[in-house]
Protein backbone atom coordinates (compact mmCIF):
# COMPACT_ATOMS: atom_id res chain seq x y z
CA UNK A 1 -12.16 27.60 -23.27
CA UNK A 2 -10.25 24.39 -24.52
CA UNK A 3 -9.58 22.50 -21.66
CA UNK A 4 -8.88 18.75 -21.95
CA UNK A 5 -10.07 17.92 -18.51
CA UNK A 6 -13.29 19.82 -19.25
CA UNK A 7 -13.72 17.84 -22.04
CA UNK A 8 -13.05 14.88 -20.36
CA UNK A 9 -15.46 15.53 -17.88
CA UNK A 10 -18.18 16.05 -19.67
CA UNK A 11 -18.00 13.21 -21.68
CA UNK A 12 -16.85 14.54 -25.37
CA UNK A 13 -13.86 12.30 -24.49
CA UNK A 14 -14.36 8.19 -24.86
CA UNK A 15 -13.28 6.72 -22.08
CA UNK A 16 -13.04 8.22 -18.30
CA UNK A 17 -9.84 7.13 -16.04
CA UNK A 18 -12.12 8.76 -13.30
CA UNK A 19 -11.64 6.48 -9.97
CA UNK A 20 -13.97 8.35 -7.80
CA UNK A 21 -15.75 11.24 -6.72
CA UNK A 22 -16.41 13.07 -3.70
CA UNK A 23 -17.37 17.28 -2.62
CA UNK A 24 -17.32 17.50 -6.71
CA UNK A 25 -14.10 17.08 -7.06
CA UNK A 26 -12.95 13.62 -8.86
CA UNK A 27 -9.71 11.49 -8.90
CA UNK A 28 -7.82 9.96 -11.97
CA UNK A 29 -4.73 8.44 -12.50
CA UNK A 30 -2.28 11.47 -14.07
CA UNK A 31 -0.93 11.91 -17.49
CA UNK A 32 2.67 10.60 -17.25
CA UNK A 33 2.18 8.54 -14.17
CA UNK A 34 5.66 7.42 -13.68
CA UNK A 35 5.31 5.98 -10.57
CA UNK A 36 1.81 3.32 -10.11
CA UNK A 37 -0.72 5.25 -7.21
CA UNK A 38 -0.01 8.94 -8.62
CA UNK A 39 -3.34 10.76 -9.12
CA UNK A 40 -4.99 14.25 -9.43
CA UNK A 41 -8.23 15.56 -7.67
CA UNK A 42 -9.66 17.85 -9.36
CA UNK A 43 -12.44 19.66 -9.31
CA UNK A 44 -15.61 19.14 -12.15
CA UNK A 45 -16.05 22.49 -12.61
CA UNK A 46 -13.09 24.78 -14.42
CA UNK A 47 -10.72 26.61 -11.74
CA UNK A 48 -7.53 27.76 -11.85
CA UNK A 49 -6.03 27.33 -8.82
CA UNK A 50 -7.48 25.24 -5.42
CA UNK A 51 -7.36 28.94 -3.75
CA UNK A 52 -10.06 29.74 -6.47
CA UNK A 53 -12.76 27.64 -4.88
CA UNK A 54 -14.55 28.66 -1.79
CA UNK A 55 -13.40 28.54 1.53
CA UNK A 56 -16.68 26.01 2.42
CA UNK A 57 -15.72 23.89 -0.49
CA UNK A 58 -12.12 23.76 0.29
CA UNK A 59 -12.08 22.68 4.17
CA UNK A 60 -14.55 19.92 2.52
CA UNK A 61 -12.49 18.98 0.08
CA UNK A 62 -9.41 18.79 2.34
CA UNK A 63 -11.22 15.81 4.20
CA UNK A 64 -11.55 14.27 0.52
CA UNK A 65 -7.97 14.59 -0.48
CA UNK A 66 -6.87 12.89 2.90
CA UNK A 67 -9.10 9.97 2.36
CA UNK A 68 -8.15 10.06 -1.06
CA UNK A 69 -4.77 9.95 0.83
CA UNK A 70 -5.27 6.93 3.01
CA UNK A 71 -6.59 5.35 0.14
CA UNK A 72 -3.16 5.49 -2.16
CA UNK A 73 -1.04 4.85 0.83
CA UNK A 74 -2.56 2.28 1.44
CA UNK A 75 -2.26 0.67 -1.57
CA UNK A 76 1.47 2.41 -2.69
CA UNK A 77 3.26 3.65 0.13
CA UNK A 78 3.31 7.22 1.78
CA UNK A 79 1.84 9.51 -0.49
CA UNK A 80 2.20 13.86 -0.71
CA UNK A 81 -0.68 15.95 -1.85
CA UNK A 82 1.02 18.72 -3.68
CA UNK A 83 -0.77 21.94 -6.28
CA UNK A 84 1.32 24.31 -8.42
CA UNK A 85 -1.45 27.21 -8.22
CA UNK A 86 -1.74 29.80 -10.69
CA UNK A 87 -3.68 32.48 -10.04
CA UNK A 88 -4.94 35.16 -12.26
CA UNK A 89 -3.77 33.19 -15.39
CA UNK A 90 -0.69 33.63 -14.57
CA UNK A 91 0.68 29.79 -14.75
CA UNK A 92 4.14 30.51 -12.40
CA UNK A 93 5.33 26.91 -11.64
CA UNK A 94 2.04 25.29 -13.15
CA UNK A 95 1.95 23.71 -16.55
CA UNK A 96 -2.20 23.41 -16.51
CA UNK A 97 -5.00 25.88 -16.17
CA UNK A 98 -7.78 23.70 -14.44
CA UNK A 99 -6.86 22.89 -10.75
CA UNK A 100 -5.66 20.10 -9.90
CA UNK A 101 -3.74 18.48 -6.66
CA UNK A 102 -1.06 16.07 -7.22
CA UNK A 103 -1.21 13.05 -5.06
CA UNK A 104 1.99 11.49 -5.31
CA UNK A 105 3.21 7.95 -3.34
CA UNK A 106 6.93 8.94 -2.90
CA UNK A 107 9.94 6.74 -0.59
CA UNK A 108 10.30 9.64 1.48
CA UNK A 109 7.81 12.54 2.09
CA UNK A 110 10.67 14.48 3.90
CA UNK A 111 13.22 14.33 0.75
CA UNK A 112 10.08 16.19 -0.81
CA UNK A 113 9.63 18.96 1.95
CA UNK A 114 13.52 19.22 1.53
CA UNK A 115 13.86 19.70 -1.96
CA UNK A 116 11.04 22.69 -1.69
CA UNK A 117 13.16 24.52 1.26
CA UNK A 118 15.87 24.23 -1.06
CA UNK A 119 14.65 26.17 -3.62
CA UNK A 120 12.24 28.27 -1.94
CA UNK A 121 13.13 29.13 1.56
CA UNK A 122 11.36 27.38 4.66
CA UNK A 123 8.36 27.91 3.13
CA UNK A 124 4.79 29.22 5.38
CA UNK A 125 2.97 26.56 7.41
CA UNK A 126 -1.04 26.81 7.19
CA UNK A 127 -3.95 24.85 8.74
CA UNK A 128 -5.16 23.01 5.57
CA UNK A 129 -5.88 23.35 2.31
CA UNK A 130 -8.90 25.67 3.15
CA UNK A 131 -6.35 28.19 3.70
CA UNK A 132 -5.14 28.60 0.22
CA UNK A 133 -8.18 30.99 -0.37
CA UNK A 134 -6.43 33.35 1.36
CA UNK A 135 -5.56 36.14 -0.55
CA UNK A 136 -1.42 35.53 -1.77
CA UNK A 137 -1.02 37.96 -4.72
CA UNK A 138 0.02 35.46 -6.81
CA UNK A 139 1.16 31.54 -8.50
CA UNK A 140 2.15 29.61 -5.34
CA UNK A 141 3.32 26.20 -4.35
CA UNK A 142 1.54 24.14 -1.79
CA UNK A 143 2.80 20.96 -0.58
CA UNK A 144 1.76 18.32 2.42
CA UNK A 145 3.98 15.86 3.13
CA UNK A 146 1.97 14.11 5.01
CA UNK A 147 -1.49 14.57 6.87
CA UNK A 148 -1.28 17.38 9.16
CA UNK A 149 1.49 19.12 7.97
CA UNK A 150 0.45 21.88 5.13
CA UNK A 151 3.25 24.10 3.47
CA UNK A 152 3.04 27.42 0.65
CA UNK A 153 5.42 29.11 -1.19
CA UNK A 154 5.22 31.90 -3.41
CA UNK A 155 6.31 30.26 -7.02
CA UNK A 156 8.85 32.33 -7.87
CA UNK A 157 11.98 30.70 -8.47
CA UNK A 158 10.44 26.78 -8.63
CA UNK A 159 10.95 25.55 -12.26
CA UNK A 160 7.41 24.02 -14.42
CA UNK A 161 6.48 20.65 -13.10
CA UNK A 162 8.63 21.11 -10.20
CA UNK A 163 6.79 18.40 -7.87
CA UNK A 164 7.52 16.07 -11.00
CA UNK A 165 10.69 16.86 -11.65
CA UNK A 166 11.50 15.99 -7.30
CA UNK A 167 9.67 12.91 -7.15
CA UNK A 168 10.36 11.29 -10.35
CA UNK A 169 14.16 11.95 -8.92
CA UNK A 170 13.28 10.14 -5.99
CA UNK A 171 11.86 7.24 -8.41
CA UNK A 172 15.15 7.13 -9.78
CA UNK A 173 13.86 8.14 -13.25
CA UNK A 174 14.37 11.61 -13.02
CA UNK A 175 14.78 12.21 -16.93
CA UNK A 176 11.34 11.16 -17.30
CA UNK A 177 9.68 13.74 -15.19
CA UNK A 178 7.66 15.41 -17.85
CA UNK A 179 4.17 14.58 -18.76
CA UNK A 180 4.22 15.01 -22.51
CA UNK A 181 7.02 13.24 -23.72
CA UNK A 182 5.95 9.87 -21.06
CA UNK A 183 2.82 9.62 -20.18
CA UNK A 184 3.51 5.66 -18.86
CA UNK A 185 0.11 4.93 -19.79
CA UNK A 186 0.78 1.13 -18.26
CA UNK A 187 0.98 2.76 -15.10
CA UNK A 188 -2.49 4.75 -15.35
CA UNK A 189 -4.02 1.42 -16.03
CA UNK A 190 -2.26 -0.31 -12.90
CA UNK A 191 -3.58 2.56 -10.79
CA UNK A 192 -7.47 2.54 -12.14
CA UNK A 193 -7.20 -1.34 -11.25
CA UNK A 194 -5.28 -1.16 -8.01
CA UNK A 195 -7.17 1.47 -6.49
CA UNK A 196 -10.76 0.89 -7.61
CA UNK A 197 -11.71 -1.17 -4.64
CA UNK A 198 -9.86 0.53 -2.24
CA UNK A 199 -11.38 3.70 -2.92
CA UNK A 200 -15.48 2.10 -2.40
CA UNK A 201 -15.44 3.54 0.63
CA UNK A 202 -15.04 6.78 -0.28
CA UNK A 203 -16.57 6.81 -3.56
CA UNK A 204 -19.77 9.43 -4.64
């Protein structure tokens, strides 16, 4: 499997932007991080989707994410925690094959939620992220605007990158929603450095 967050992981790539660790799941500044404070967590291990882990491992890891959570916000601003899930290698809205939730500081959470409903209907409320194991028959969308509120939508009808293309819109740099052509590498490098010491007390 070529995966370049496998690779990264275990070390075949130079340097780490890993910030912390926690349930086995790590967080790094993202690949065109247009706005400073937006990370992934991710799990070590190659997944496709967050629904692909156990049920265990996911109501853990939704106590990680919302520290991880805290952590950004407090530091950047309210921040979403937001997954394109693929499932059976089928990529729907998803542009990546190893899971990964977006955490995203945004101006307004609710413009986010908005945007989704938009496109997709109102969308299914669920306890937490250890819900997403629950059998959906397909790519999904899962978004929390903010802790204690958990979303899904099937992914039809949600273009690639869709969380990127809505918040980078609320940035006011809308054109540059897409990883490949800007990965604002100053900004990874501002978030490492910002959140480092913020995230101590939460780190492995």
């Amino acid at each position: 499997m070529n995966c370049e967050f496998c690779a990264e992981f275990t070390g075949t790539v130079a340097r780490s932007r890993v910030i912390a660790e926690k349930e086995g799941w790590v967080l790094l500044p993202t690949i065109g991080c247009f706005t400073p404070g937006y990370c992934l967590f991710m799990p070590l291990r190659h997944i496709d989707a967050a629904a692909d882990a156990p049920v265990s491992e996911l109501a853990r890891v939704q106590g990680a994410a919302e520290d991880m959570r805290i952590a950004i916000a407090s530091v950047f601003g309210p921040t979403i925690i937001a997954e394109h899930g693929p499932r059976g290698c089928q990529l729907g809205a998803s542009c990546c094959s190893h899971a990964h939730l977006h955490l995203i500081p945004v101006p307004d959470p609710g413009a986010v939620t908005n945007a989704y409903r938009l496109t997709g209907g109102p969308g299914r409320l669920i306890n937490g992220i250890a819900n997403l194991a629950e059998p959906n028959g397909g790519p999904y969308l899962y978004l929390s605007p903010c802790p204690g509120t958990h979303l899904i939508w099937p992914a039809r009808g949600f273009a690639r990158q869709y969380v990127r293309r809505v918040c980078s819109s609320l940035h006011g740099i809308g054109t540059y929603y897409d990883w490949r052509d800007h990965p604002f590498t100053h900004n990874q490098n501002v978030t490492i450095d910002a959140l480092q010491d913020a995230m101590k007390p939460w780190a492995a």
